[in-house]
Every structure is written in C-alpha cells, then in structure tokens.
N, C-alpha and C. Protein backbone atom coordinates (compact mmCIF):
# COMPACT_ATOMS: atom_id res chain seq x y z
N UNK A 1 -6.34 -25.93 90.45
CA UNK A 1 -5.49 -24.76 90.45
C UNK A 1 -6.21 -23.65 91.21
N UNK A 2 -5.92 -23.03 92.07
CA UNK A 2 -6.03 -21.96 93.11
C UNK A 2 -5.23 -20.83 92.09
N UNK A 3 -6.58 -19.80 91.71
CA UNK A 3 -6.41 -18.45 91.71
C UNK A 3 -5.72 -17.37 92.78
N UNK A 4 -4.46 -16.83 93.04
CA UNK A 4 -4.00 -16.20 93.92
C UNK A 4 -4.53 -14.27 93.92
N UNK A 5 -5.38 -13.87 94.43
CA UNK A 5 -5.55 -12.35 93.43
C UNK A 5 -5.32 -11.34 95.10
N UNK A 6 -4.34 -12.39 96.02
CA UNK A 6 -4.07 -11.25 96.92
C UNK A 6 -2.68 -10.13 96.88
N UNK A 7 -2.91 -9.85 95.72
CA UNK A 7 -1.55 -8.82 95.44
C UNK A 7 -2.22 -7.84 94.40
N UNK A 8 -3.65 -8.22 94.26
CA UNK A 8 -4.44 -7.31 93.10
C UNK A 8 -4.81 -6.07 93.89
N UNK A 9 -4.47 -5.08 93.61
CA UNK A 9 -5.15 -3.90 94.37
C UNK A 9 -6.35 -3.72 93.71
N UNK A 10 -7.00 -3.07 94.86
CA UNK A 10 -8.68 -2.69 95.29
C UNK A 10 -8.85 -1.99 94.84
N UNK A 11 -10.04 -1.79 93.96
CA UNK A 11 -10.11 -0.69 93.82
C UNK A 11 -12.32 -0.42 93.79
N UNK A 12 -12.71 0.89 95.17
CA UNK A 12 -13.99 0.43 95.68
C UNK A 12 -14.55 1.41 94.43
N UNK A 13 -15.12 1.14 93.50
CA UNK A 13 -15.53 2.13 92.54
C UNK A 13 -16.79 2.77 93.07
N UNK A 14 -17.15 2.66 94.24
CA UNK A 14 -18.55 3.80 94.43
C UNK A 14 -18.82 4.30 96.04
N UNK A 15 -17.78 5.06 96.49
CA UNK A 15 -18.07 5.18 98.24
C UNK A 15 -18.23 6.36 98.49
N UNK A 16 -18.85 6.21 99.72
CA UNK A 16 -19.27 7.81 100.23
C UNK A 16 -17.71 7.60 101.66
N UNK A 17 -17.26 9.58 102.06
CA UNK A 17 -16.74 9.48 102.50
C UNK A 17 -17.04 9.66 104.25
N UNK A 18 -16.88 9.21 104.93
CA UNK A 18 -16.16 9.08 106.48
C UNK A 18 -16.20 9.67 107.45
N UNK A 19 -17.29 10.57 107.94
CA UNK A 19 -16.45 11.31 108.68
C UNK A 19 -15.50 11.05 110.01
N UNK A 20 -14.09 11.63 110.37
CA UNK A 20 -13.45 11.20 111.51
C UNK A 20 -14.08 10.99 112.83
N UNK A 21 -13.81 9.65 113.35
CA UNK A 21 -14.72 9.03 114.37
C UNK A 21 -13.25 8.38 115.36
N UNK A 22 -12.65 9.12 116.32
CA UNK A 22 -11.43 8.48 116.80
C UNK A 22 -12.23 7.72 117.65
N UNK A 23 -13.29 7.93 118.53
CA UNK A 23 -13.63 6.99 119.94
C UNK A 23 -14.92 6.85 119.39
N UNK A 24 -15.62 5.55 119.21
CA UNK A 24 -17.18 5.17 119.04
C UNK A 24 -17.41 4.22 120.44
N UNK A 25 -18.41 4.53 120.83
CA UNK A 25 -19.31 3.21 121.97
C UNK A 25 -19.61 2.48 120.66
N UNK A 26 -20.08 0.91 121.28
CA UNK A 26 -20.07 0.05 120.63
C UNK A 26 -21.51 -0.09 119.68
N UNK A 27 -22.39 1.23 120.20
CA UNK A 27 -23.67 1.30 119.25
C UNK A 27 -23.35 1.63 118.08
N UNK A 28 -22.04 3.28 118.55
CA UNK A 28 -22.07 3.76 117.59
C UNK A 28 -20.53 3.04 116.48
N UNK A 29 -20.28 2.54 116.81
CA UNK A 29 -19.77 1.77 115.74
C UNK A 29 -20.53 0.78 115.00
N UNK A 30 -21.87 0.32 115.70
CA UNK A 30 -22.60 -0.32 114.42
C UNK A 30 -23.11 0.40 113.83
N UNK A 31 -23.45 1.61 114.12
CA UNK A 31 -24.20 2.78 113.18
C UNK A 31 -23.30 2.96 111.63
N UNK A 32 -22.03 2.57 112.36
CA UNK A 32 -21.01 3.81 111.34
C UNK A 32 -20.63 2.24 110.36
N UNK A 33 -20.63 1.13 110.48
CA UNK A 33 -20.18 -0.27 109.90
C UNK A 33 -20.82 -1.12 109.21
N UNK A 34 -22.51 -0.87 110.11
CA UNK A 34 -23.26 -1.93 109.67
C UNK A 34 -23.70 -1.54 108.35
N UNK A 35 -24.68 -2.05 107.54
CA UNK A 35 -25.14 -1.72 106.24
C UNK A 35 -26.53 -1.33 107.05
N UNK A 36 -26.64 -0.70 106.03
CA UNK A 36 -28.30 0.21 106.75
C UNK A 36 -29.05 0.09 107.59
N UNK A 37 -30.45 -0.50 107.40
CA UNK A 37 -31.19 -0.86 108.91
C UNK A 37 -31.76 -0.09 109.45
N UNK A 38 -31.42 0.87 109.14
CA UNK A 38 -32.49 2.16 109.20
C UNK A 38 -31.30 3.02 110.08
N UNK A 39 -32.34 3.97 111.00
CA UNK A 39 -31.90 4.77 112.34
C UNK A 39 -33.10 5.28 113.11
N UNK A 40 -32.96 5.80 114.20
CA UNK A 40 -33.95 6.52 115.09
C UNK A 40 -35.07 7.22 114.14
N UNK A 41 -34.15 8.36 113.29
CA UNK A 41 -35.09 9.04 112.49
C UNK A 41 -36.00 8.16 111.60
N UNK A 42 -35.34 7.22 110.97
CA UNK A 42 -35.55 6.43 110.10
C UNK A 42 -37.38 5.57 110.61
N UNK A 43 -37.05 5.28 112.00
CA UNK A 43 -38.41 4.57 112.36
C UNK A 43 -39.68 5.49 112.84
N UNK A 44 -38.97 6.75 113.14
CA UNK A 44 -39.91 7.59 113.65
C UNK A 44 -40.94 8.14 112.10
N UNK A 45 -40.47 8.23 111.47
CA UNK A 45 -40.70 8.58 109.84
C UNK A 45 -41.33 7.43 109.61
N UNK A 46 -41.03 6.43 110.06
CA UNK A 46 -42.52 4.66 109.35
C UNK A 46 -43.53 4.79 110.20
N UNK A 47 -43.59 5.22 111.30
CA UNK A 47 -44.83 5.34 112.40
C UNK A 47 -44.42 4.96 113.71
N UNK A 48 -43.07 4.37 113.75
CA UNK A 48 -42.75 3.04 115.15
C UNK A 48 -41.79 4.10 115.62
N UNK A 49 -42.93 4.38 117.42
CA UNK A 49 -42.35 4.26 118.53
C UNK A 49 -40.79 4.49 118.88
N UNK A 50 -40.01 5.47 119.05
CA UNK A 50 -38.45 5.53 119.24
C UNK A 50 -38.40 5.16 120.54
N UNK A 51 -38.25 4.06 120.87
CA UNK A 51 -38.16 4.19 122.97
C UNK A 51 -36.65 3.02 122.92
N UNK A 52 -36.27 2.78 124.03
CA UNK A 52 -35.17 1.74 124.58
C UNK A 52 -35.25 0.88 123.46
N UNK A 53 -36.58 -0.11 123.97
CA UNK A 53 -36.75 -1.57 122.53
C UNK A 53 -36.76 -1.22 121.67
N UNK A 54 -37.18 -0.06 120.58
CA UNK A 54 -36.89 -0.32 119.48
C UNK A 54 -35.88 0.15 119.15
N UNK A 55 -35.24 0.95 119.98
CA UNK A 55 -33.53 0.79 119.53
C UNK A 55 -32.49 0.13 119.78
N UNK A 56 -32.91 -0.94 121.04
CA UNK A 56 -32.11 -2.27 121.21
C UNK A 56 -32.27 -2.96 119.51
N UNK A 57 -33.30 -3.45 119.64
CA UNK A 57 -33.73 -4.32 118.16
C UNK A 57 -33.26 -4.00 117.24
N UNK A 58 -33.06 -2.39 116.87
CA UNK A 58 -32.58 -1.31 115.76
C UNK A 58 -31.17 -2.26 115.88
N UNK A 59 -30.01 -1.88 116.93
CA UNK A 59 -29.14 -2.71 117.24
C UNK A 59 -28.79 -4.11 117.01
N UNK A 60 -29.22 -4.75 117.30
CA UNK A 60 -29.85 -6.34 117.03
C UNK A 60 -29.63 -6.57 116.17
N UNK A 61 -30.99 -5.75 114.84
CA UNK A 61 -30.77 -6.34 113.86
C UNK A 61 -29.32 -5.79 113.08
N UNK A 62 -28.77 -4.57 113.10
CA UNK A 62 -27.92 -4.61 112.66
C UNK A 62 -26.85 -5.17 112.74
N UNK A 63 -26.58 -5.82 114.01
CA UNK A 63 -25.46 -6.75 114.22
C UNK A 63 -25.36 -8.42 114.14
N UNK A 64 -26.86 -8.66 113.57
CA UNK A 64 -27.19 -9.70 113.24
C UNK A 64 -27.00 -10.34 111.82
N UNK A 65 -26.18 -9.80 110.87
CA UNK A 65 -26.23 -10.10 109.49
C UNK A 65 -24.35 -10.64 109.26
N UNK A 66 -24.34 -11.47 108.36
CA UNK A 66 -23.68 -12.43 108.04
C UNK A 66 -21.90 -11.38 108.36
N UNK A 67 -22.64 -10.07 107.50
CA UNK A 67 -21.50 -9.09 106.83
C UNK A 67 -20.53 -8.74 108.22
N UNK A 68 -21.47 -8.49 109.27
CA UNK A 68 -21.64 -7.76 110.73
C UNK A 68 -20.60 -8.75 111.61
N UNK A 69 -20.91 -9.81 111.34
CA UNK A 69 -20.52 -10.98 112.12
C UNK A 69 -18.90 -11.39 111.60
N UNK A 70 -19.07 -11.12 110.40
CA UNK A 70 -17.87 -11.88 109.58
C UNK A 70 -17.00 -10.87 110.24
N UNK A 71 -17.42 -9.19 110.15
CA UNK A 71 -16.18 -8.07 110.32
C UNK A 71 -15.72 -8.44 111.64
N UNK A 72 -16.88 -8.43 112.87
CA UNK A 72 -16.35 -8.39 113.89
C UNK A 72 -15.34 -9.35 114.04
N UNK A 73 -15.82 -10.78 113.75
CA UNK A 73 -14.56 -11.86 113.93
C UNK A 73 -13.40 -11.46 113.54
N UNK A 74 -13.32 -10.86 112.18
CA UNK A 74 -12.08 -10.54 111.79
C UNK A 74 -11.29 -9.44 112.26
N UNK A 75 -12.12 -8.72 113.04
CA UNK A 75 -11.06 -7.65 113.61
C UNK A 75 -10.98 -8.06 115.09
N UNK A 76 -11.88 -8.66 115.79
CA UNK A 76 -11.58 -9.33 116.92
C UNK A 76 -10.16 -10.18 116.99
N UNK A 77 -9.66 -11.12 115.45
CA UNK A 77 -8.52 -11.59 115.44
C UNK A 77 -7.66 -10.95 115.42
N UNK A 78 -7.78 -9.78 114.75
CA UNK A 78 -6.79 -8.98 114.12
C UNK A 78 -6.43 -8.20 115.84
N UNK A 79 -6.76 -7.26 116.39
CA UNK A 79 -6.98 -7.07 117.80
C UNK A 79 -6.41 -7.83 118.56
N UNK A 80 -6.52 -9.09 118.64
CA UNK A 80 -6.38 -9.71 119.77
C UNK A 80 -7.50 -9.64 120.65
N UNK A 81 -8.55 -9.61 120.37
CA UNK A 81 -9.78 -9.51 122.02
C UNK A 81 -10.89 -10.21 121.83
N UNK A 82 -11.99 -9.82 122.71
CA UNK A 82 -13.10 -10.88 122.27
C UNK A 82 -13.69 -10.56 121.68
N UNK A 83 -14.29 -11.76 120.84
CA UNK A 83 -15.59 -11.43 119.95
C UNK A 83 -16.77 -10.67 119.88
N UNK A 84 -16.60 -9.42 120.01
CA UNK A 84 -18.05 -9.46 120.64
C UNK A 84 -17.80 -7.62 120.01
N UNK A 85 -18.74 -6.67 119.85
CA UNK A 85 -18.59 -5.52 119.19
C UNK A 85 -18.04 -4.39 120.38
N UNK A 86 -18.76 -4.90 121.37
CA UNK A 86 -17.80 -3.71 122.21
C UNK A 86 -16.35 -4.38 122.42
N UNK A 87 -15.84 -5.37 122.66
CA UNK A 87 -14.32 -5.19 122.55
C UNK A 87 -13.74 -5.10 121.36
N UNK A 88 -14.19 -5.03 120.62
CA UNK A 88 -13.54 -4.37 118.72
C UNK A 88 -13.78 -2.91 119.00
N UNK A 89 -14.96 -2.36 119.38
CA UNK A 89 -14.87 -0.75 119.16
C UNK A 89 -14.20 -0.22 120.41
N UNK A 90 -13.65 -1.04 121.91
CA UNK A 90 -12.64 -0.81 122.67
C UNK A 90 -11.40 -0.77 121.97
N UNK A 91 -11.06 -2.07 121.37
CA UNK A 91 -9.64 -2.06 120.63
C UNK A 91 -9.54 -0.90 119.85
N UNK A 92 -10.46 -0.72 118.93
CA UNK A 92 -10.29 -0.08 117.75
C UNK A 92 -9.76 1.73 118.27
N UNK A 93 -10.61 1.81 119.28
CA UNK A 93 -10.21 2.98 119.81
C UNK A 93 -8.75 3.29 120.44
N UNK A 94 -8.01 2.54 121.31
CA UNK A 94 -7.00 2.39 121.69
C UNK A 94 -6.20 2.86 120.55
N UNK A 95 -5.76 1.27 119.48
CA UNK A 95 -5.27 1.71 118.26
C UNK A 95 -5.18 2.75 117.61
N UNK A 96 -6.08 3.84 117.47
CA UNK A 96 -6.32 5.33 117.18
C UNK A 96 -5.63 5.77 118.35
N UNK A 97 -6.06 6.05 119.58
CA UNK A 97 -5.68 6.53 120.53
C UNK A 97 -3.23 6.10 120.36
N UNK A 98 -3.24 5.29 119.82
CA UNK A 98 -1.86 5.27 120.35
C UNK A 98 -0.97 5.32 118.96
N UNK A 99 -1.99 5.18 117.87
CA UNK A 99 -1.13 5.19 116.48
C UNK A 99 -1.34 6.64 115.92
N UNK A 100 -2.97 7.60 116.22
CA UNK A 100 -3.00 8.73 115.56
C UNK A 100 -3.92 8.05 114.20
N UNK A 101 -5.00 8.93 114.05
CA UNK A 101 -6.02 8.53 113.61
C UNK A 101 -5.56 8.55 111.87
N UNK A 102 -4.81 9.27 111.58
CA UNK A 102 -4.49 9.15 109.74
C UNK A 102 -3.36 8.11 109.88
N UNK A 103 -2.79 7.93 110.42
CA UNK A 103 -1.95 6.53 110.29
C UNK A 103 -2.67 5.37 110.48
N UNK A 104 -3.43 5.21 111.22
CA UNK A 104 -4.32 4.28 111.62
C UNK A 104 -5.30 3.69 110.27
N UNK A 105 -5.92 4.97 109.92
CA UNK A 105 -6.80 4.65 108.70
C UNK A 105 -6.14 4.00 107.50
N UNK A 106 -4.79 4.89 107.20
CA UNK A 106 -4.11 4.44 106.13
C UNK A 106 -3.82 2.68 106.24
N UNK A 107 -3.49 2.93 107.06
CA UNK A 107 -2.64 0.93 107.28
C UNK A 107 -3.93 0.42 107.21
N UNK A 108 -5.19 0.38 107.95
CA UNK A 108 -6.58 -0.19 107.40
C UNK A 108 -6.39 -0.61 105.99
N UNK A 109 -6.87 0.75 105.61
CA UNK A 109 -7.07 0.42 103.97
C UNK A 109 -6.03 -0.26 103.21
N UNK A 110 -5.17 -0.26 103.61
CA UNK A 110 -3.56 -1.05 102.43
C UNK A 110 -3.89 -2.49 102.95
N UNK A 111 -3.92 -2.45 104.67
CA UNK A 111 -3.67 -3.65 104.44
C UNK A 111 -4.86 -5.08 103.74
N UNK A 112 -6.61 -4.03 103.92
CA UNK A 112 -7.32 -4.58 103.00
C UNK A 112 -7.14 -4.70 101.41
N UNK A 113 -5.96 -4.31 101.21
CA UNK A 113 -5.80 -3.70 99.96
C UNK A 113 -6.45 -2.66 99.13
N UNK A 114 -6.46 -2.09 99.26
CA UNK A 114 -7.68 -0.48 98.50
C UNK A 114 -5.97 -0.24 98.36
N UNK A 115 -6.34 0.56 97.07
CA UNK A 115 -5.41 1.31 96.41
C UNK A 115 -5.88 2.65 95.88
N UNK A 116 -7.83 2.18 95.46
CA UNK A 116 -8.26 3.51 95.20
C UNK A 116 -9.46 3.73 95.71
N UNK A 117 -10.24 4.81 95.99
CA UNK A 117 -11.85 5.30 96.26
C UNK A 117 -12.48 6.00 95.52
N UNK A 118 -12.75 5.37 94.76
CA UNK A 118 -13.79 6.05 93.54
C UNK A 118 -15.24 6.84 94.78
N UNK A 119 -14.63 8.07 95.48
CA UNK A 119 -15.64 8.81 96.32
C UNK A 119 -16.77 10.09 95.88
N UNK A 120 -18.27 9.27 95.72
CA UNK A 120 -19.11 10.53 96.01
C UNK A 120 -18.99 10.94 96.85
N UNK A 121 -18.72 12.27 97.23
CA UNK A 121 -18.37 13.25 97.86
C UNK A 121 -19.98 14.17 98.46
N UNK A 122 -21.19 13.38 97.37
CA UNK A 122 -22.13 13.81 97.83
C UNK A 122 -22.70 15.19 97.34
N UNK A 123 -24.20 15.58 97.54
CA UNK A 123 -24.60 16.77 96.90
C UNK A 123 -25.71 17.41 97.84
N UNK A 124 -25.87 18.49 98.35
CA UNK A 124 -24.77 19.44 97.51
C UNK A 124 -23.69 19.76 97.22
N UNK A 125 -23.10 19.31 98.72
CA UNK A 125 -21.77 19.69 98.90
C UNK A 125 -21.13 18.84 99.88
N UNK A 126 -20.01 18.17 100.04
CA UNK A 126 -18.95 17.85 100.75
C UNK A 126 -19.43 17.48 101.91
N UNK A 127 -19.95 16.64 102.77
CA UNK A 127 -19.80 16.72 104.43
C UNK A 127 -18.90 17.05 104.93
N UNK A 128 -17.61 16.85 104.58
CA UNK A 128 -16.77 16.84 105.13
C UNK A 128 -15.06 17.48 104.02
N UNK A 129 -14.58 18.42 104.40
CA UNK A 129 -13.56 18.81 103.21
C UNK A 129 -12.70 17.70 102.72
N UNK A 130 -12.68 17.60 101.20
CA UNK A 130 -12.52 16.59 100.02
C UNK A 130 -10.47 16.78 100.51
N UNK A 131 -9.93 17.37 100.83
CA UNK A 131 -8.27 17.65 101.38
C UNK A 131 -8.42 17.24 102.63
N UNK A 132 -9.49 17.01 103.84
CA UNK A 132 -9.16 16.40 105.00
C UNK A 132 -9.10 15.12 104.90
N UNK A 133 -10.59 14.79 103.87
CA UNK A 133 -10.78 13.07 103.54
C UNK A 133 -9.29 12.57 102.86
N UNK A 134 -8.90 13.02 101.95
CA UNK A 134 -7.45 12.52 101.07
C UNK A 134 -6.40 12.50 101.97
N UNK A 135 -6.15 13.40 103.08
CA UNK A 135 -5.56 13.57 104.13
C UNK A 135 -5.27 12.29 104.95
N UNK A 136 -6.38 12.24 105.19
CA UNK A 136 -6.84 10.70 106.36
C UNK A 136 -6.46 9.36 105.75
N UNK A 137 -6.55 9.40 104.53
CA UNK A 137 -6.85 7.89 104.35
C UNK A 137 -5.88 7.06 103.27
N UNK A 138 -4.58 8.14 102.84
CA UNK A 138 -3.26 7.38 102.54
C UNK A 138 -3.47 6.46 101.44
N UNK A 139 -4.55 6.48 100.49
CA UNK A 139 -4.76 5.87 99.35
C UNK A 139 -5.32 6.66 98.22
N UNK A 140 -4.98 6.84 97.26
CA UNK A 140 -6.28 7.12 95.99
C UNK A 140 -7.00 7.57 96.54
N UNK A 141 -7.37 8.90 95.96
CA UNK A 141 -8.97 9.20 96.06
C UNK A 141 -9.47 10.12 94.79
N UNK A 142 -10.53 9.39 94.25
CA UNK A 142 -10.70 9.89 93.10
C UNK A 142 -12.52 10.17 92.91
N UNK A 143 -12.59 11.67 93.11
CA UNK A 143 -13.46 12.30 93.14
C UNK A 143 -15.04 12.00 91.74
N UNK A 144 -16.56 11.68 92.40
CA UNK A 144 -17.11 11.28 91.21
C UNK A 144 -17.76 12.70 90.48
N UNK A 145 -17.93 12.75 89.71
CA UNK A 145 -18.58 14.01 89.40
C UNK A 145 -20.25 14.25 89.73
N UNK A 146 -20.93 15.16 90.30
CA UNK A 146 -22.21 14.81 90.67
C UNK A 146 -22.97 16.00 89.43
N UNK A 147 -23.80 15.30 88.51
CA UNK A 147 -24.40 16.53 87.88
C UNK A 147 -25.31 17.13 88.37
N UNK A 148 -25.99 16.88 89.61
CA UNK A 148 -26.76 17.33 90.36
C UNK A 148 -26.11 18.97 90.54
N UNK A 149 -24.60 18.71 91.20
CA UNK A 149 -24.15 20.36 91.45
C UNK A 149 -24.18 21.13 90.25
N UNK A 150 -24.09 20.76 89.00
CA UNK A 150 -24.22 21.24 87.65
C UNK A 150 -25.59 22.07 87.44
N UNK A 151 -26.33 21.43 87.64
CA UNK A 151 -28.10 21.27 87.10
C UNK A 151 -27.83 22.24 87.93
N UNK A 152 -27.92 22.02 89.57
CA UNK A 152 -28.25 24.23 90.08
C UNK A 152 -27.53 24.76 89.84
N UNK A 153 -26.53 25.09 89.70
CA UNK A 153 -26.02 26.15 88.69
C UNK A 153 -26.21 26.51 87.90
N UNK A 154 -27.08 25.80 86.97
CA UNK A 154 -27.79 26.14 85.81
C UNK A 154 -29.04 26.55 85.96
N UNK A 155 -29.60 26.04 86.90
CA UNK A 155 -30.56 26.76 87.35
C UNK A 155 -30.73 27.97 87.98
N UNK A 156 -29.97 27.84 88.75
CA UNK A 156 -29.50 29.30 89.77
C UNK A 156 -29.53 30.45 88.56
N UNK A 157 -29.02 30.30 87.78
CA UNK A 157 -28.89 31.08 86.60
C UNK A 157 -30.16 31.63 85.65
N UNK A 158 -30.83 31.03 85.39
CA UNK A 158 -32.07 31.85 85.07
C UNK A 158 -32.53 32.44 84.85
C-alpha cells in the first residue's frame, strides 16, 4: 500500500525570509539556494586566501551536494532547459521577467505545496519589511517571536 500525502499542505516550521532577487548570475543563485558552504567573508575570517580558486571551489563545492543537484534537475525539467545552473538561473529569470516577481513566487510555493512559513524574521530587526515579505509570497506567514528583541528592551531600560 502506497501512502499518498501529495494533497497534505506544507507547512516549513523554521525559515528565514528572502530578500527579492528578480535577475541572479548563476553564482549568485548558488549563493541564494545552496545550503551554506561558507562565503568570501566566511574564508577570509578562517585564514584562506579570497582570490579566483578559492571562489571557483567555494562554487564547486556548493553545487556539488546531493540537495544542489536534485533542485537543479528539477527545475531544469520544470523549465524546459539544460541541466546545468546557469540555464535554471537564465530560465528562472525570464519567468520573473514575464510573470512579475510576486506572482512568480506565489505559484513556486503552492505548487511545492507550502501553505505556511513559520518565519524568523531575525534580530534585531527585519532585513527586509515583514508586509513586503507577506506581500511576495501568497502563502501563510506566520511570524516567530524572537526574545532576543525583548531582552534589549529590557535592557535598554535600566
């Protein structure tokens, strides 16, 4: 017996939010996709050299992991184009470019199914306004509480 749970809505209980990115080069869409891996700052802060190679490799490795590989294929299908990260962050741009970037996002997320975003919003404050993010992204968004902003205020107080 096959479990069917594609009609279960999503729901991501712990995300940070987004900021709007209509056109990425294909670096910077692994910056914004991949799971960590560091960054420029990131290596200059361990001791290693920021030049070309170690930010090819920086590259590399981020597009080298199972997660990286799986997305691209799947939006390469979804697209229509080739496999490969610069024709996904070509497509992807177009698509924005001809649908309008909050329509665009919304249909993303539904059609992965997300229904909600349980979003840290982050501390101190907001990167980005908590009514542009809800704006953009046509699903749930449900704000986490940070007691961090609490604690200085209480401190501030003194």
């Amino acid at each position: 017996m096959r479990l069917d749970l594609s009609e279960v809505p999503i729901v991501d209980v712990h995300c940070h939010p987004y900021t709007r990115k209509d056109t990425l080069s294909a670096d910077e869409f692994t910056n914004v996709t991949a799971f960590g891996g560091g960054s420029a700052a990131f290596l200059a802060e361990g001791g290693i050299v920021v030049d070309d190679a170690a930010l090819a490799r920086l590259q590399w490795a981020k597009r080298d992991t199972v997660y990286f590989r799986h997305m691209i294929h799947r939006l390469s299908v979804y697209y229509g184009c080739a496999p490969d990260v610069e024709a996904v962050a070509v497509a992807r741009t177009n698509a924005i470019s001809v649908e309008g970037y909050a329509p665009y996002n919304t249909r993303m997320l539904k059609m992965a199914g997300i229904a909600t975003l349980v979003m840290d919003f982050g501390y101190p404050v907001p990167n980005i306004p908590v009514s542009q993010f809800c704006a953009e992204t046509g699903v749930e968004v449900v704000p986490i509480y940070r007691i961090e902003v609490l604690l200085a205020e209480l401190l501030a107080t003194d």
